[in-house]
C-alpha atoms as a PDB file:
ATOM      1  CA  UNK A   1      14.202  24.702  11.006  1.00  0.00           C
ATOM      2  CA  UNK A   2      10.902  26.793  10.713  1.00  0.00           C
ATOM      3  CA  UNK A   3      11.616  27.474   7.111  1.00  0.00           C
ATOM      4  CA  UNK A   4      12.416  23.491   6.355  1.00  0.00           C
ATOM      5  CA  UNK A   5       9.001  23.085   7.937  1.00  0.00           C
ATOM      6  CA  UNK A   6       6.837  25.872   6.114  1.00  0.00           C
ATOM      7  CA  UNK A   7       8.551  24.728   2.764  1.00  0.00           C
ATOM      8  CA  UNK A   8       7.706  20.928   3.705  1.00  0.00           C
ATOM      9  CA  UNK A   9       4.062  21.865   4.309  1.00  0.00           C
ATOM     10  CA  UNK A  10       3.838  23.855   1.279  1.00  0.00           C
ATOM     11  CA  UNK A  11       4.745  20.952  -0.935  1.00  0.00           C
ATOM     12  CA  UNK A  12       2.180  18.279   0.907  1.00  0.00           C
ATOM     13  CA  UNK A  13      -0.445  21.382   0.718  1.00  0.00           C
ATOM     14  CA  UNK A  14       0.178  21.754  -2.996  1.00  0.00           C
ATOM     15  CA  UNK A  15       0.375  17.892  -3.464  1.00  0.00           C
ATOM     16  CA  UNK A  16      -2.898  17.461  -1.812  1.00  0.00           C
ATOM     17  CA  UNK A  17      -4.617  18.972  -4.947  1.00  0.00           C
ATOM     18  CA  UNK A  18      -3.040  16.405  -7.225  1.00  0.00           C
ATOM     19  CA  UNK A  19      -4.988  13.922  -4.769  1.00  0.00           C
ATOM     20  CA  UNK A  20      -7.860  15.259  -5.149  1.00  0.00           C
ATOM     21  CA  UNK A  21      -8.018  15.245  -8.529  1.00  0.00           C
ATOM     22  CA  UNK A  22      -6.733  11.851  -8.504  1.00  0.00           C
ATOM     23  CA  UNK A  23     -10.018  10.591  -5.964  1.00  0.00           C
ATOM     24  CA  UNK A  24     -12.729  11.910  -8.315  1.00  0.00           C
ATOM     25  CA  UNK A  25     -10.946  10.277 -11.389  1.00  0.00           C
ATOM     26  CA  UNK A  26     -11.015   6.981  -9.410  1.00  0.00           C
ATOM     27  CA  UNK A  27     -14.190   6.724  -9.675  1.00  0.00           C
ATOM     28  CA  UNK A  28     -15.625   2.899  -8.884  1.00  0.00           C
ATOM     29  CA  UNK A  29     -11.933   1.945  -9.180  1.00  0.00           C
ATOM     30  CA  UNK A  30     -10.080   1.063  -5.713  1.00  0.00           C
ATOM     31  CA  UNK A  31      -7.162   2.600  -4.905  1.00  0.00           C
ATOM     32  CA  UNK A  32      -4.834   0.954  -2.303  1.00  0.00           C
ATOM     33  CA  UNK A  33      -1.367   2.347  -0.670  1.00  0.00           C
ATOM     34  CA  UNK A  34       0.690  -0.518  -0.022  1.00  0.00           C
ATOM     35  CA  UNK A  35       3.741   0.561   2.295  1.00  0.00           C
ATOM     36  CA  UNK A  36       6.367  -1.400   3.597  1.00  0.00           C
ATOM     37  CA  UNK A  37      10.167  -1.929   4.371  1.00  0.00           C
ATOM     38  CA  UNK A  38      12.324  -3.207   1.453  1.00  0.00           C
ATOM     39  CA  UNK A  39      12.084  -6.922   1.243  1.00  0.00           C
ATOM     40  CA  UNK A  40       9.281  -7.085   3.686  1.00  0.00           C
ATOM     41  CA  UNK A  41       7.307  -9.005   0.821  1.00  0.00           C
ATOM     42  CA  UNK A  42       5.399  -6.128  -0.741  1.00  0.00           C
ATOM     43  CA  UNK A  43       6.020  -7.587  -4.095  1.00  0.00           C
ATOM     44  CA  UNK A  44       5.307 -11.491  -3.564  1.00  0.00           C
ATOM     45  CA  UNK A  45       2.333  -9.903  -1.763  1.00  0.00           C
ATOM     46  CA  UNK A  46       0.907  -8.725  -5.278  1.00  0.00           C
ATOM     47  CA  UNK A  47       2.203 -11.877  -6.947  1.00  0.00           C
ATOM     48  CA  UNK A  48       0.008 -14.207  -5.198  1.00  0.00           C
ATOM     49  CA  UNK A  49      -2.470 -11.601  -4.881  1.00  0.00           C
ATOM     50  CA  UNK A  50      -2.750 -11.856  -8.676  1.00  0.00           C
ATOM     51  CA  UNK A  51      -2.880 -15.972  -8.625  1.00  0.00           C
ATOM     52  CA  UNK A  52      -6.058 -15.967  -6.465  1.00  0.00           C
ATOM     53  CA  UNK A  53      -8.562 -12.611  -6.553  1.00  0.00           C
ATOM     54  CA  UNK A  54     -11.514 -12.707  -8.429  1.00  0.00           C
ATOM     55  CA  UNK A  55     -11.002  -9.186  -9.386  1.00  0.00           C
ATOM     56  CA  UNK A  56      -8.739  -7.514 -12.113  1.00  0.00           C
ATOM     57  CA  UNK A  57      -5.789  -4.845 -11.033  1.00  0.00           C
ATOM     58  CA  UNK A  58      -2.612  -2.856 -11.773  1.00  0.00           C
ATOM     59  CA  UNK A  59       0.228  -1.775  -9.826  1.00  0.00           C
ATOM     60  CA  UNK A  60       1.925   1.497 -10.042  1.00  0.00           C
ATOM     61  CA  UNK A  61       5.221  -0.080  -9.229  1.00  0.00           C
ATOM     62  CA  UNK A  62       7.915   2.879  -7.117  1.00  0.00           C
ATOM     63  CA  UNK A  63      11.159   1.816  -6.812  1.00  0.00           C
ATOM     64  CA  UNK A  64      14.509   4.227  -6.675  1.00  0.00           C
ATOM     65  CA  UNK A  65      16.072   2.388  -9.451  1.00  0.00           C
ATOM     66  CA  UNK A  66      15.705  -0.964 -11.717  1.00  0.00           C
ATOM     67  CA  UNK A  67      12.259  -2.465 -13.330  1.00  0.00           C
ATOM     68  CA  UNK A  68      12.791  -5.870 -11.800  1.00  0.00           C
ATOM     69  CA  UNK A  69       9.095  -5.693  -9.495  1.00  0.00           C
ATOM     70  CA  UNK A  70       7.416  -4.210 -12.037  1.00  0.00           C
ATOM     71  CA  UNK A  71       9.359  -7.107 -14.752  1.00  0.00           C
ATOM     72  CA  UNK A  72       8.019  -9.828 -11.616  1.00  0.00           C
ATOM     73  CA  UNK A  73       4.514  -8.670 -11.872  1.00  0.00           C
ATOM     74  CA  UNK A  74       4.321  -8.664 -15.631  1.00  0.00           C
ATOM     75  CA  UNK A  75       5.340 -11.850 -15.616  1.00  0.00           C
ATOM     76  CA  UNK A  76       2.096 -12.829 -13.912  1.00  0.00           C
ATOM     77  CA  UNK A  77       0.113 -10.572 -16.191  1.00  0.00           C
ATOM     78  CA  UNK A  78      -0.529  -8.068 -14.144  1.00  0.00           C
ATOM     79  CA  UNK A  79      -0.809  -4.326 -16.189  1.00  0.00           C
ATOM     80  CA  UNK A  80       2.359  -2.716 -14.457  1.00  0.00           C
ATOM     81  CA  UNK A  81       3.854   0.759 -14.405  1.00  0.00           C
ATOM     82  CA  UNK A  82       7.238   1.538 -13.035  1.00  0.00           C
ATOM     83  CA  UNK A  83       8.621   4.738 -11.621  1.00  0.00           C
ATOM     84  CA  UNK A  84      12.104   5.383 -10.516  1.00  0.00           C
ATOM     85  CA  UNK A  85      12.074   7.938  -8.320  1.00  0.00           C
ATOM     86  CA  UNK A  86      16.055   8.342  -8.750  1.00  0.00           C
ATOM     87  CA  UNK A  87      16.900   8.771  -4.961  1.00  0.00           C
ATOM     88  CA  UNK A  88      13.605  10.366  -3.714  1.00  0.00           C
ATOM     89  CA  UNK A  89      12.324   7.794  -0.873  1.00  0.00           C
ATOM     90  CA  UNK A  90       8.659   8.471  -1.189  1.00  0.00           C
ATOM     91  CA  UNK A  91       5.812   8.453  -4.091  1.00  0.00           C
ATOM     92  CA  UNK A  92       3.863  12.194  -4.637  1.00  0.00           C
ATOM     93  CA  UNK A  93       0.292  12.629  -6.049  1.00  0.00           C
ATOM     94  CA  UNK A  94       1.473  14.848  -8.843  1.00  0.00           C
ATOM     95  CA  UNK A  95       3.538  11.750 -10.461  1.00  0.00           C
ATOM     96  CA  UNK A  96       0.933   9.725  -9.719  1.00  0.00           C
ATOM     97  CA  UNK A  97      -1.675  11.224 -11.640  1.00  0.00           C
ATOM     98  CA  UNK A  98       0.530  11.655 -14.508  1.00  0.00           C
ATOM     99  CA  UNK A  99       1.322   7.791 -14.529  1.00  0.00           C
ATOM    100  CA  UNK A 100      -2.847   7.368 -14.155  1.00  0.00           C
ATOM    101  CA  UNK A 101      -2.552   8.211 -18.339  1.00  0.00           C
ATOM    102  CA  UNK A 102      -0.567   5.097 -19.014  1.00  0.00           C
ATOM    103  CA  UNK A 103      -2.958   2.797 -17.509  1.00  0.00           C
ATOM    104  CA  UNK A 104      -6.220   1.601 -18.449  1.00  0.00           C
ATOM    105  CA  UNK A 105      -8.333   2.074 -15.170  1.00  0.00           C
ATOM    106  CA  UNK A 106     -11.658   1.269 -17.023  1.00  0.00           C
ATOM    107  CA  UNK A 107     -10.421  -2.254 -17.313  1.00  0.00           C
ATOM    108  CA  UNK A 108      -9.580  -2.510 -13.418  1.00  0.00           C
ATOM    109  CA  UNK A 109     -11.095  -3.053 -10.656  1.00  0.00           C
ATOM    110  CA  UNK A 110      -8.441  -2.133  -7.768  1.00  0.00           C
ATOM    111  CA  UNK A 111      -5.180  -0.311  -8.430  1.00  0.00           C
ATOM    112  CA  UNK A 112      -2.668  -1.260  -6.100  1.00  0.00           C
ATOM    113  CA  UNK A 113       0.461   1.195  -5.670  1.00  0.00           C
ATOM    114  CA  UNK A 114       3.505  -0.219  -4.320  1.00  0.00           C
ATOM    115  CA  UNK A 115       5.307   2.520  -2.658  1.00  0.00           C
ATOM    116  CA  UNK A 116       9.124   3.261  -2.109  1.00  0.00           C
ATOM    117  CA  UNK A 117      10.127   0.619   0.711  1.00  0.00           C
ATOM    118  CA  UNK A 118      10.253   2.771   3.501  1.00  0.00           C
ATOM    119  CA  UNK A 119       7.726   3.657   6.781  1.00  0.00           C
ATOM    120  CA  UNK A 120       8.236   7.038   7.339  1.00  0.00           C
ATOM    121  CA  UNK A 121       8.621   9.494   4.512  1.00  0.00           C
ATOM    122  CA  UNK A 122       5.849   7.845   1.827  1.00  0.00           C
ATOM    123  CA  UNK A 123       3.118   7.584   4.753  1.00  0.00           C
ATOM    124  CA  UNK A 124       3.255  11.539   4.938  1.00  0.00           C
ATOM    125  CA  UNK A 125       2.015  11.481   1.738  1.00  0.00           C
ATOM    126  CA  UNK A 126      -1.635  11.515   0.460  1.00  0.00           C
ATOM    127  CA  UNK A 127      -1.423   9.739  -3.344  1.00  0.00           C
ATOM    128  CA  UNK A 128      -5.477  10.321  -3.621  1.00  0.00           C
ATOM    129  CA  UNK A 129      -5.185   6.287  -2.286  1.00  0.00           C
ATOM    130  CA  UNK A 130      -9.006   4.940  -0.638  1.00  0.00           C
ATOM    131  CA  UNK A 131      -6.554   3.694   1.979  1.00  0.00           C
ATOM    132  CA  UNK A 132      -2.799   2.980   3.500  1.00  0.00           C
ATOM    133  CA  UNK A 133      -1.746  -0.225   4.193  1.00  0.00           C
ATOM    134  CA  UNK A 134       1.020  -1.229   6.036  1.00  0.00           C
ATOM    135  CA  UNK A 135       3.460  -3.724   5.734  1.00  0.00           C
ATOM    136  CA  UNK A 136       5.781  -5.359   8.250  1.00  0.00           C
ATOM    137  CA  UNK A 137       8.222  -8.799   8.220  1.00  0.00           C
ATOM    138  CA  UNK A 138       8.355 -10.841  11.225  1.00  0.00           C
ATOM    139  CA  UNK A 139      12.809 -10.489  10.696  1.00  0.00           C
ATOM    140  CA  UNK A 140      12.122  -6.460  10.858  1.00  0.00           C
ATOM    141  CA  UNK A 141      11.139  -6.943  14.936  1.00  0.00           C
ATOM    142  CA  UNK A 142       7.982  -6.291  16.663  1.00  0.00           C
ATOM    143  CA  UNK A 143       8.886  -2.517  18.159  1.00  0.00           C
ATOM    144  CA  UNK A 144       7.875  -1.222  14.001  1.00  0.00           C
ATOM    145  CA  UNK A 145       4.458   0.357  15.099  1.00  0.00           C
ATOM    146  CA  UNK A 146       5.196   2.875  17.939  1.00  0.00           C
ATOM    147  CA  UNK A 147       9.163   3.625  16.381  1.00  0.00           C
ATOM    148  CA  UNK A 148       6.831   4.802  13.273  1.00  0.00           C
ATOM    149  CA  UNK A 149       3.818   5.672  14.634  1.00  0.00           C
ATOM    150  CA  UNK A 150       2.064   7.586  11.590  1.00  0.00           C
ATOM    151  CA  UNK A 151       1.833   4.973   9.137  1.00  0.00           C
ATOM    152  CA  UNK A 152      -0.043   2.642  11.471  1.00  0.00           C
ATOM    153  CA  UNK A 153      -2.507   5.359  12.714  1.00  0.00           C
ATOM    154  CA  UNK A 154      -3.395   5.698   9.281  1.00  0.00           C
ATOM    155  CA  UNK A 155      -3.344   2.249   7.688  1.00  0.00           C
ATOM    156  CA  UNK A 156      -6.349   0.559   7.646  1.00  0.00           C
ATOM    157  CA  UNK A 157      -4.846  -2.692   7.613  1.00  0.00           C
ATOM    158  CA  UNK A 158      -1.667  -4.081   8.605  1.00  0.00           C
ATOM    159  CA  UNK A 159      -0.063  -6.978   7.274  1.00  0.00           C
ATOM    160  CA  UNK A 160       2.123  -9.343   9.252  1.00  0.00           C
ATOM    161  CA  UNK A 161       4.494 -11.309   6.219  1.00  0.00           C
ATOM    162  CA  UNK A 162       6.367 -14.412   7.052  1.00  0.00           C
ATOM    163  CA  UNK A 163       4.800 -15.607  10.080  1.00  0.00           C
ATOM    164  CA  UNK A 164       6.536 -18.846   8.653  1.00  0.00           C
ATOM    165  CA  UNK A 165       9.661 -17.543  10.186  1.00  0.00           C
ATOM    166  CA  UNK A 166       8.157 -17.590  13.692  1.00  0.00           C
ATOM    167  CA  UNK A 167      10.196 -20.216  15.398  1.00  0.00           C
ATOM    168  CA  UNK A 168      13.499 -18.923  13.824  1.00  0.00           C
ATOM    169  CA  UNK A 169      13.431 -15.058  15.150  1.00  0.00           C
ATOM    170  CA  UNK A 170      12.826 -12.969  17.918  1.00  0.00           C
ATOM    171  CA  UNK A 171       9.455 -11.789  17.283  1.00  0.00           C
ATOM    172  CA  UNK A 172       6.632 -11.108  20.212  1.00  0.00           C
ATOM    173  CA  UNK A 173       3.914 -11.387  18.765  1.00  0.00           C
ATOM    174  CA  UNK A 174       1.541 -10.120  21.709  1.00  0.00           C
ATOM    175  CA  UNK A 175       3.695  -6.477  21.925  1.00  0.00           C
ATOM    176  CA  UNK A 176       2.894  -6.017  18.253  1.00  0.00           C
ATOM    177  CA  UNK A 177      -0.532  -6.594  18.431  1.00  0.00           C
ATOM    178  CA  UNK A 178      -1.039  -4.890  21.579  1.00  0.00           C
ATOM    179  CA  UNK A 179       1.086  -1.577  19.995  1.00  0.00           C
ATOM    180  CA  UNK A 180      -1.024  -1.827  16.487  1.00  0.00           C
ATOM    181  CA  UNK A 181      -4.087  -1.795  18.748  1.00  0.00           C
ATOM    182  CA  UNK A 182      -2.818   0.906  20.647  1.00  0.00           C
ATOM    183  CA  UNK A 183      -2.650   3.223  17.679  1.00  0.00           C
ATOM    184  CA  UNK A 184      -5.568   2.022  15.263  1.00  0.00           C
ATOM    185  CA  UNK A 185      -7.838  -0.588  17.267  1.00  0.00           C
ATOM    186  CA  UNK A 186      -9.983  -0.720  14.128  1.00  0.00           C
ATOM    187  CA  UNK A 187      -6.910  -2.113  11.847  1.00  0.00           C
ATOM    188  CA  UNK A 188      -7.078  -5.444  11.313  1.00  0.00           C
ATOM    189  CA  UNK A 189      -4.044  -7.549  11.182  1.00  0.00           C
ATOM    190  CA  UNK A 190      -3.688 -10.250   8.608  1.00  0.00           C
ATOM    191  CA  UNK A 191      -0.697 -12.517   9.083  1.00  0.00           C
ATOM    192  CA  UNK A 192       0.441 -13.782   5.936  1.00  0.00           C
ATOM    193  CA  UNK A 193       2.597 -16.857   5.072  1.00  0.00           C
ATOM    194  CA  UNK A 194       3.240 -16.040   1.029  1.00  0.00           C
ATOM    195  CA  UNK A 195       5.695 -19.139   0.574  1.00  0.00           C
ATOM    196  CA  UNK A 196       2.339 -21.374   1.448  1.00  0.00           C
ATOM    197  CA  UNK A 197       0.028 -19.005   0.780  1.00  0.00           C
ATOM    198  CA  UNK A 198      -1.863 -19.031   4.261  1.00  0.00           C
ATOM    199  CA  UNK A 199      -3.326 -15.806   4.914  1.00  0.00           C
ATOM    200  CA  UNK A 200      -3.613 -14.433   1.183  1.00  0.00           C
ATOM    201  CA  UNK A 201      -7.521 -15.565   1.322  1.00  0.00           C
ATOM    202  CA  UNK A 202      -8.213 -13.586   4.170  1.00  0.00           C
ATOM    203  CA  UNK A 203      -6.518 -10.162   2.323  1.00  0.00           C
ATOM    204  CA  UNK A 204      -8.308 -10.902  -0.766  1.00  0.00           C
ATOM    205  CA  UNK A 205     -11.646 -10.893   1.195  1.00  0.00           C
ATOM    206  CA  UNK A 206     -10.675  -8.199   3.040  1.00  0.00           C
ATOM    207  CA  UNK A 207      -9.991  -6.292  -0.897  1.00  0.00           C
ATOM    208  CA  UNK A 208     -13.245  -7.720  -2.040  1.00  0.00           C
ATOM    209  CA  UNK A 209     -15.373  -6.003   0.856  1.00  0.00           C
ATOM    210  CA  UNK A 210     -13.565  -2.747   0.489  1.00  0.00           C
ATOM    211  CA  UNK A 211     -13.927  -2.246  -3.635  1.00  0.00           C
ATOM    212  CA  UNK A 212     -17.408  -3.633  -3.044  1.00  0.00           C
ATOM    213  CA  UNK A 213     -18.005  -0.668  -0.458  1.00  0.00           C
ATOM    214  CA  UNK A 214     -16.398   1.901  -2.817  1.00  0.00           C
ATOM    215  CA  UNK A 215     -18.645   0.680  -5.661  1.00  0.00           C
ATOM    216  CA  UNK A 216     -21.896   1.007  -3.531  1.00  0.00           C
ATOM    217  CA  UNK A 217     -20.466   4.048  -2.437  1.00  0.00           C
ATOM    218  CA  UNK A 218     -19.743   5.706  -6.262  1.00  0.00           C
ATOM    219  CA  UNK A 219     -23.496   4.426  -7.008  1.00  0.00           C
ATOM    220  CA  UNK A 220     -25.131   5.858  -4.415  1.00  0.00           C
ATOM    221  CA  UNK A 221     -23.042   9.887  -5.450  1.00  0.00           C
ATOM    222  CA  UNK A 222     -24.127   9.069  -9.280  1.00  0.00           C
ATOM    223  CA  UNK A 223     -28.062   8.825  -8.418  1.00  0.00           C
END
């Protein structure tokens, strides 16, 4: 077990690098970690996303197999890059700075990286991201934050998709506040409704005040 261990830290210590690289490259641009179950709505979250923020993106799209998210946001114009990881459950900064030379970050303001839908293994790793977010579906049950603890300590927000579903499953709403709160009281929640659309506003805003903070931020380093 101590050797699985030493050779797991290795790789996140040698990974780390790649992020760092990645952070200065960034420059003004945003980079979010979007991190989620499958079919919690990760992907409909960047579709409407794309119908209603006054700012440009792209989405480095991770997915063990198939184009079809990446194909989805396309559709809607978006500038999208797929990787297949081919079995591997989790995105590393090393692939993502090589994908960083097929997109054109001078013409975006926020990149968006939709990780491999899964909670534990892709919020181990650092991707050179501003920021985690996490992502949870009212069908997935309210225990998610303290069964996987990690990625809500370090998301700064967390996203609550189809609230619309409310009066049809078994979802307490109060314990999953109360546990988010428990291990990040600074997160904000944003429940999110994407068939109507309720909510998306509020995460936009909530976008918009963090790439206006990293600009400001980037300004202030350059003088």
């Amino acid at each position: 077990m101590s050797e699985i261990v030493t050779i797991q830290q290795s790789v996140m210590a040698e990974d780390e690098k790649y992020a760092f690289r990645i952070r200065k490259r960034m420059g003004r641009t945003l980079m979010v970690n979007i991190i989620g179950s499958p079919g919690c709505g990760k992907t409909t979250l960047l579709e409407e996303t794309a119908s209603r923020a006054p700012f440009l993106f792209a989405v480095i799209e991770g997915d063990l197999e198939t184009s079809r998210d990446a194909e989805r946001l396309a559709a809607k114009n978006v500038e999208t890059l797929q990787i297949n990881t081919k079995g591997c459950c989790h995105l590393e900064a090393h692939v993502i700075e090589k994908a960083l030379e097929s997109l054109s970050l001078d013409a975006v303001d926020v990149l968006f990286v939709e990780n491999v839908g899964n909670l534990v293994c892709p919020a181990e790793f650092d991707l050179g991201e501003d920021f985690k977010v996490a992502v949870v579906s009212t069908p997935e049950g309210a225990d998610k934050p303290l069964k996987y603890p990690f990625l809500f300590v370090q998301s700064e927000a967390v996203l609550l998709t189809k609230v619309d579903l409310l009066p049809y499953v078994r979802f307490d709403k109060e314990m999953f506040s109360r546990d988010v709160r428990s291990l990040n009281p600074k997160s904000p929640i944003i429940e999110l409704d994407l068939i109507s659309g309720a909510g998306v506003d509020t995460w936009v805003s909530f976008l918009s005040r963090r790439l206006e903070e990293k600009r400001a931020h980037a300004d202030r380093q350059s003088t």
